[in-house]
N, C-alpha and C. Protein backbone atom coordinates (compact mmCIF):
# COMPACT_ATOMS: atom_id res chain seq x y z
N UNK A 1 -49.37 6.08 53.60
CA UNK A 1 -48.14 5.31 53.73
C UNK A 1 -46.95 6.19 53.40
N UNK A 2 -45.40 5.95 54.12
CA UNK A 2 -44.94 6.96 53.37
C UNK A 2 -43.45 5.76 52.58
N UNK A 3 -43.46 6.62 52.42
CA UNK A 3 -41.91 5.96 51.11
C UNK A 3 -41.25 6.00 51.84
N UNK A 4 -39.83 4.76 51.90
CA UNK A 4 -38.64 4.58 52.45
C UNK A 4 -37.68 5.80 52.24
N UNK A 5 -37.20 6.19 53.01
CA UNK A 5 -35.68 6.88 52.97
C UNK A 5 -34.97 6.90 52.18
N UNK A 6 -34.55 5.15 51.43
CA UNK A 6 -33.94 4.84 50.16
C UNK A 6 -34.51 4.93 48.97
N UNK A 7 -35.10 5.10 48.63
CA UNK A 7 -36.03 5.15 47.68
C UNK A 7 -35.21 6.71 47.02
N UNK A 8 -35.16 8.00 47.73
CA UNK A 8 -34.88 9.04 47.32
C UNK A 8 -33.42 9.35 46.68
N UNK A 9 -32.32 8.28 47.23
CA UNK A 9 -31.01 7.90 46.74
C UNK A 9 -30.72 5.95 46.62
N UNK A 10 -31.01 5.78 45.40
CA UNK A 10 -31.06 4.40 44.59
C UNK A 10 -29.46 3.70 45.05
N UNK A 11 -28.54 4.77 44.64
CA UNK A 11 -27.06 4.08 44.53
C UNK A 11 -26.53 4.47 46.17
N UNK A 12 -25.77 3.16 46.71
CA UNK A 12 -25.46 3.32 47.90
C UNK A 12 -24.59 4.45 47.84
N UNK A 13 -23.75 4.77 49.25
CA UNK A 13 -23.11 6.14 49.25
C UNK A 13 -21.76 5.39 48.87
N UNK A 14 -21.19 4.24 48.90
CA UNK A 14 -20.02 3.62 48.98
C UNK A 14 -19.28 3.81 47.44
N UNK A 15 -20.37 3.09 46.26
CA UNK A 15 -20.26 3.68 45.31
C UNK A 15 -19.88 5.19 44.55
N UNK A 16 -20.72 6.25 45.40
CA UNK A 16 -20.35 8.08 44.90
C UNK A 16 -18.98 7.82 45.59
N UNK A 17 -18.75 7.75 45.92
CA UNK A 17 -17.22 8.07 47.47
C UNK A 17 -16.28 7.11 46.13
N UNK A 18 -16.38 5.70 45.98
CA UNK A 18 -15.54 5.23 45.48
C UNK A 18 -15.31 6.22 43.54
N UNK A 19 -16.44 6.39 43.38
CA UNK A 19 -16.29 7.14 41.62
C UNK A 19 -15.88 8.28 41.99
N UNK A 20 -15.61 9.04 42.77
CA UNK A 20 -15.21 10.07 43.00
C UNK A 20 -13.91 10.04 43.64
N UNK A 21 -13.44 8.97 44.00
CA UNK A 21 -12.00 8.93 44.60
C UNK A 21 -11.34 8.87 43.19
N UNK A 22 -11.62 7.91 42.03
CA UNK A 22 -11.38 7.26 40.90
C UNK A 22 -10.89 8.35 40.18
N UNK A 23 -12.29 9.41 39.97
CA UNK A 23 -12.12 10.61 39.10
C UNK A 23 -10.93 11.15 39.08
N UNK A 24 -10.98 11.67 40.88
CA UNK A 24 -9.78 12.43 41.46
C UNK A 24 -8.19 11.84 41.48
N UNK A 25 -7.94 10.93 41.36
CA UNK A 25 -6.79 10.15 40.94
C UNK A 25 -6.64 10.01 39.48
N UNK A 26 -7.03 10.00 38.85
CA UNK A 26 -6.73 10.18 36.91
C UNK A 26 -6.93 11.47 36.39
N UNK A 27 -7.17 12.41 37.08
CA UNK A 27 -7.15 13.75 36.73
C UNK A 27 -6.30 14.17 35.76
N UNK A 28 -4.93 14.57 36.63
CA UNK A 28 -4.10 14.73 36.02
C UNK A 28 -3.44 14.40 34.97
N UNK A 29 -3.44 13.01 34.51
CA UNK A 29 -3.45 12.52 33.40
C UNK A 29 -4.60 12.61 32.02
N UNK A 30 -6.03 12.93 33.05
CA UNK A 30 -7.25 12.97 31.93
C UNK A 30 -6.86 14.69 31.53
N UNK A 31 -6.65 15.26 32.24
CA UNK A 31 -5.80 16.78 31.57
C UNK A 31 -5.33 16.99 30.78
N UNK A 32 -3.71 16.52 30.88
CA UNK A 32 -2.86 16.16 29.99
C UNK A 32 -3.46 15.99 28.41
N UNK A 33 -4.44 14.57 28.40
CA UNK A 33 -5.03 14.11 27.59
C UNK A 33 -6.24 14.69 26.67
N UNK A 34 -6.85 15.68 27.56
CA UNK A 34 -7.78 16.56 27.02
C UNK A 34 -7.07 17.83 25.93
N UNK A 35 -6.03 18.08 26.93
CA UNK A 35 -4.92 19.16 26.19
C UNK A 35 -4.78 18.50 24.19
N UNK A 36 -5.00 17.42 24.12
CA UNK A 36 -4.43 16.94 22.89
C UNK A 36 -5.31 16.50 21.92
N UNK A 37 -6.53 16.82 22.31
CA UNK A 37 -7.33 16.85 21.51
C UNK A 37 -8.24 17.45 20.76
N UNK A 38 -7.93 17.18 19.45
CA UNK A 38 -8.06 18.18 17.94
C UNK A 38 -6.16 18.26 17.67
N UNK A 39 -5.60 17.51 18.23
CA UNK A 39 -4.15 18.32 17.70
C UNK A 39 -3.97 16.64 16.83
N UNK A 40 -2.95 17.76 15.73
CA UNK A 40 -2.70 16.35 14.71
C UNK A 40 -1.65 15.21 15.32
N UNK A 41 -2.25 14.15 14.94
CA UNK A 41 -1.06 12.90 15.33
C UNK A 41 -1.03 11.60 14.15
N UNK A 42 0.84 11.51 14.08
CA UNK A 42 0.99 10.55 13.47
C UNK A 42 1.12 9.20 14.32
N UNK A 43 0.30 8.32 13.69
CA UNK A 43 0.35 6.81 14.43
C UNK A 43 1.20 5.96 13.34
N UNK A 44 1.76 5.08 14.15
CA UNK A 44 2.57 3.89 13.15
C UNK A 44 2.25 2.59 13.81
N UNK A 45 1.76 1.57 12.65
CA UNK A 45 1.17 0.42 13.06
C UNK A 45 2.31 -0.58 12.97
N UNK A 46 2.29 -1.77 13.59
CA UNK A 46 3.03 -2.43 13.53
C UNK A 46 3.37 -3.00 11.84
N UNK A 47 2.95 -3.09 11.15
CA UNK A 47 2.82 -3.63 10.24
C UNK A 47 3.90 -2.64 8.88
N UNK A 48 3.88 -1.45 9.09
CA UNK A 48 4.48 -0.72 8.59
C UNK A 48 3.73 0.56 8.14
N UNK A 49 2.45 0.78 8.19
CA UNK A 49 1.54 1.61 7.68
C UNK A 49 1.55 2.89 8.77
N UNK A 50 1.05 4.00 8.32
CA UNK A 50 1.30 5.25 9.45
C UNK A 50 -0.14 5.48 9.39
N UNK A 51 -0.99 6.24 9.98
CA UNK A 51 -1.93 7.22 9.94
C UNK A 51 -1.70 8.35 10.62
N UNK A 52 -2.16 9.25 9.77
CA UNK A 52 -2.02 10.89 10.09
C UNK A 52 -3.71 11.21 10.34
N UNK A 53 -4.02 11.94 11.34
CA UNK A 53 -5.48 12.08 11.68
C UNK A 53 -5.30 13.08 12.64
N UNK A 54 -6.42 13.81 12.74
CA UNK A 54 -6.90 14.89 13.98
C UNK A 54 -7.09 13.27 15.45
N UNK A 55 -6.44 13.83 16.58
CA UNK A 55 -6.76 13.11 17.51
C UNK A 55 -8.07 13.19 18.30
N UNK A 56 -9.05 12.09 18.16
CA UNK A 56 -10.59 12.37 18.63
C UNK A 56 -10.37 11.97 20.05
N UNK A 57 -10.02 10.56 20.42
CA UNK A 57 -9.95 10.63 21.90
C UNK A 57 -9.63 8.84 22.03
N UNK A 58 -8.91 8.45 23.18
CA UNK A 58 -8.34 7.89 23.45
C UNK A 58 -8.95 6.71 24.72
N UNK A 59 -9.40 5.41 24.75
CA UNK A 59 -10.07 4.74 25.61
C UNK A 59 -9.30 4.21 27.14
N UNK A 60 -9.69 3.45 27.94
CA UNK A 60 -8.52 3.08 28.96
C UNK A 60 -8.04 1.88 28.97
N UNK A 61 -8.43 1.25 27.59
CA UNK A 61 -7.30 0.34 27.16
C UNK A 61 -5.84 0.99 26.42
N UNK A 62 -6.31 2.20 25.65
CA UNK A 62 -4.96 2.70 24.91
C UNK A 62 -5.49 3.00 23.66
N UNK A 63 -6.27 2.44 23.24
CA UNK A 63 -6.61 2.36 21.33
C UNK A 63 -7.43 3.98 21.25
N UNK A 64 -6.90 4.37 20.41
CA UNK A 64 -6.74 5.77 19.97
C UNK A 64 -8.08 5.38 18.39
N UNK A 65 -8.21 7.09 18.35
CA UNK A 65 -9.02 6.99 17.38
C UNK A 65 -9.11 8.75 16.62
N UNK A 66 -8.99 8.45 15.51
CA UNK A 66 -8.34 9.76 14.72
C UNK A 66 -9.67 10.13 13.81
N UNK A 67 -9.66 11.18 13.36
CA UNK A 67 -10.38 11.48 12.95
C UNK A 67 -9.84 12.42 11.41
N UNK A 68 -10.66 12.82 10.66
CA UNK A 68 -10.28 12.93 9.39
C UNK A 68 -8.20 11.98 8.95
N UNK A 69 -8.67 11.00 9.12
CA UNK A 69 -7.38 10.42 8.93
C UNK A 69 -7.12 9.97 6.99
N UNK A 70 -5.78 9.65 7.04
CA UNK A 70 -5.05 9.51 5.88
C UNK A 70 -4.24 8.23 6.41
N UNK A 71 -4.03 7.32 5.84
CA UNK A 71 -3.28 6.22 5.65
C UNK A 71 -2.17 6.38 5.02
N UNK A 72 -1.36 5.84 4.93
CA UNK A 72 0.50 5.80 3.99
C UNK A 72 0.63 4.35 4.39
N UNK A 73 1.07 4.13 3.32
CA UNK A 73 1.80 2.97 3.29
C UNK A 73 2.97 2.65 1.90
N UNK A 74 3.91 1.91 2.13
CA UNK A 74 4.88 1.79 0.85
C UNK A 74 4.34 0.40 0.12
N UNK A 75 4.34 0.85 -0.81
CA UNK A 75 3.95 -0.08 -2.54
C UNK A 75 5.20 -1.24 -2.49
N UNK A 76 6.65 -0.65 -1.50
CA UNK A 76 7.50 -1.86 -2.05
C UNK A 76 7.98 -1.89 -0.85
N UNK A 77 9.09 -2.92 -0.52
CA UNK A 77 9.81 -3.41 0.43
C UNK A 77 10.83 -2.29 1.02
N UNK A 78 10.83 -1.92 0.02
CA UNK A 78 12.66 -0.76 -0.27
C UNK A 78 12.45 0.46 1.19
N UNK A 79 13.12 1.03 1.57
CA UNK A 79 12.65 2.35 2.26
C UNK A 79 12.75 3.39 1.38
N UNK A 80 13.54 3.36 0.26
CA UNK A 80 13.18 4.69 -0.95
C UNK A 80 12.48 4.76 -1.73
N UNK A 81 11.45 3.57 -1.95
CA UNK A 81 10.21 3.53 -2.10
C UNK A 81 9.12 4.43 -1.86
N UNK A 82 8.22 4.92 -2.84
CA UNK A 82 7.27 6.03 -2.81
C UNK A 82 6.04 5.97 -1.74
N UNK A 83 5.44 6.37 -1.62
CA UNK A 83 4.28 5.49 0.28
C UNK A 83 3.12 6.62 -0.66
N UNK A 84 2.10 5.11 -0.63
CA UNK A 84 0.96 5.37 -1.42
C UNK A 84 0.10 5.89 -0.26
N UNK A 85 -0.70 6.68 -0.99
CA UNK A 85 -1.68 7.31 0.85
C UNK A 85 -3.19 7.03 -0.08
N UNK A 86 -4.28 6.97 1.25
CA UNK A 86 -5.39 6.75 1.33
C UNK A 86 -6.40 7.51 1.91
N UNK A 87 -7.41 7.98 1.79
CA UNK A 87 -8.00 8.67 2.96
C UNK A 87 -8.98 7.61 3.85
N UNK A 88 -9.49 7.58 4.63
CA UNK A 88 -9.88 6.45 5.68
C UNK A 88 -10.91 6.96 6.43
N UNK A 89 -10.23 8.79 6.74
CA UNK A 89 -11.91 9.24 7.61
C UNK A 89 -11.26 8.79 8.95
N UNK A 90 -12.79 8.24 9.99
CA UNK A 90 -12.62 7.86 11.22
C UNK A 90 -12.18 6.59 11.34
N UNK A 91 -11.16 6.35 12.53
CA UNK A 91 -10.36 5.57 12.45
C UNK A 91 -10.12 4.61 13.96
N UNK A 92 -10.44 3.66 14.41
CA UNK A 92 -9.88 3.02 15.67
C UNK A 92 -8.63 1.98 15.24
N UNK A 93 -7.84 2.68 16.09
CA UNK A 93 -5.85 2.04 15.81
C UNK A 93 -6.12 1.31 16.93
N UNK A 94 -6.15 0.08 17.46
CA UNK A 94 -5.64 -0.55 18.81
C UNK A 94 -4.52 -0.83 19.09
N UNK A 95 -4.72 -0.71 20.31
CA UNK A 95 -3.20 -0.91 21.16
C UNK A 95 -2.32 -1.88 21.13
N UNK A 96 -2.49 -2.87 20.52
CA UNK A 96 -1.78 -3.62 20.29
C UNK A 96 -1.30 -3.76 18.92
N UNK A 97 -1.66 -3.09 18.06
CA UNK A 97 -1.09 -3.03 16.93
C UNK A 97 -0.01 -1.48 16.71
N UNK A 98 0.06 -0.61 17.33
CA UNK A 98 0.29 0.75 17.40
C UNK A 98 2.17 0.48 17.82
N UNK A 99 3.01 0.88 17.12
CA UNK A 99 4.24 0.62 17.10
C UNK A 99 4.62 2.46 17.83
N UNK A 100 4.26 3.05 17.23
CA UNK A 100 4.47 4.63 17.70
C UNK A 100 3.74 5.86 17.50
N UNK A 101 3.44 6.76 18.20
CA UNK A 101 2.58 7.73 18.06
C UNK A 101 3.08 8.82 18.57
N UNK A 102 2.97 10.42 17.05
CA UNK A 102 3.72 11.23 17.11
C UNK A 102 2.60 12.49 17.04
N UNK A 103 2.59 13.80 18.24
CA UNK A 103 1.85 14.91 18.02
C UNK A 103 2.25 15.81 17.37
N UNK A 104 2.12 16.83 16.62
CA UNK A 104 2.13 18.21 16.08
C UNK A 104 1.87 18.95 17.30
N UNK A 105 2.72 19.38 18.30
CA UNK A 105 2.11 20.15 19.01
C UNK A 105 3.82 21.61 19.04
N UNK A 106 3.74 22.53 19.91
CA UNK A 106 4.88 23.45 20.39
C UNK A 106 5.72 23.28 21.00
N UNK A 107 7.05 23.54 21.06
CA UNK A 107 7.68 23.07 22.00
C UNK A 107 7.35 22.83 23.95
N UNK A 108 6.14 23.95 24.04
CA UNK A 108 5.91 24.02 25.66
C UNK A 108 4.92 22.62 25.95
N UNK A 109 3.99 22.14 24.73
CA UNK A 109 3.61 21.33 25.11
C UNK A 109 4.54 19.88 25.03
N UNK A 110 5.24 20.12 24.27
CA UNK A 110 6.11 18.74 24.49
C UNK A 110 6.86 18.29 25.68
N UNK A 111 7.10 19.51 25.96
CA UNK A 111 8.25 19.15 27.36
C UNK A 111 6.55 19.00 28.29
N UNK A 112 5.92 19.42 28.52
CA UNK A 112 4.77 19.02 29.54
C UNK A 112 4.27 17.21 29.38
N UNK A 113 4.54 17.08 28.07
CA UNK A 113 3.42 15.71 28.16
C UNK A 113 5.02 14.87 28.10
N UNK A 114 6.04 15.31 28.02
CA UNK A 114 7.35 13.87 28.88
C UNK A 114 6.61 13.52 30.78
N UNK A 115 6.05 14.06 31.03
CA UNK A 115 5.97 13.89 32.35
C UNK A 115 4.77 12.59 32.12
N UNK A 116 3.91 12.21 30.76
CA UNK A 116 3.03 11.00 31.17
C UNK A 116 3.65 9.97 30.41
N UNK A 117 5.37 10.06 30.55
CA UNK A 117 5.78 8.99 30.25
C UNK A 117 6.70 8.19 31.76
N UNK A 118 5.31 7.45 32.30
CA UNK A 118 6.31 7.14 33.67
C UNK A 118 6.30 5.84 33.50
């Protein structure tokens, strides 16, 4: 007897063609994004708290996730208030709580990554 044709490729061809169009359209941005990781970033939560962490990598909802991170936060209301810190380790910030997020990087990379603010 012999084996079907299909049998030797499981996933239709419509599928490779479509994940591969996908890839090729977020490139440029998954670049960008690769460029920035291991570089330090400060996050600020809505709430008032910052984390400082190595940047591990970033999902395609938005929620970021740091690695050897540190927490700050202020003990009082005041802004001249002292900001007690924490260490925390690994960290998932979601996107909806994330007020602002700041890199440590050189000036050449800064002017490059204004371009994935469209």
């Amino acid at each position: 007897m012999e084996a079907p044709e299909s049998s030797s490729n499981p996933v239709p061809q419509d599928v490779h063609s479509n994940t591969l169009e996908s890839q090729k359209a977020g490139s440029p941005l998954v670049a960008q994004l690769r460029k920035l990781i291991f570089c330090r970033m400060l996050v600020g939560v809505s709430d008032g708290r910052f984390f400082l962490g190595v940047f591990y990598c970033i999902d395609k909802q938005g929620n970021i996730i740091l690695q050897d991170a540190v927490e700050y936060r202020s003990t009082r209301r005041s802004p001249s208030s002292p900001m007690e810190q924490r260490c925390v380790g690994l960290i998932l910030i979601p996107v909806s709580c994330r007020s602002s997020c700041h890199i440590e990087c050189g000036i050449d990379e800064q002017m490059s990554l204004l371009s994935l603010n469209k």
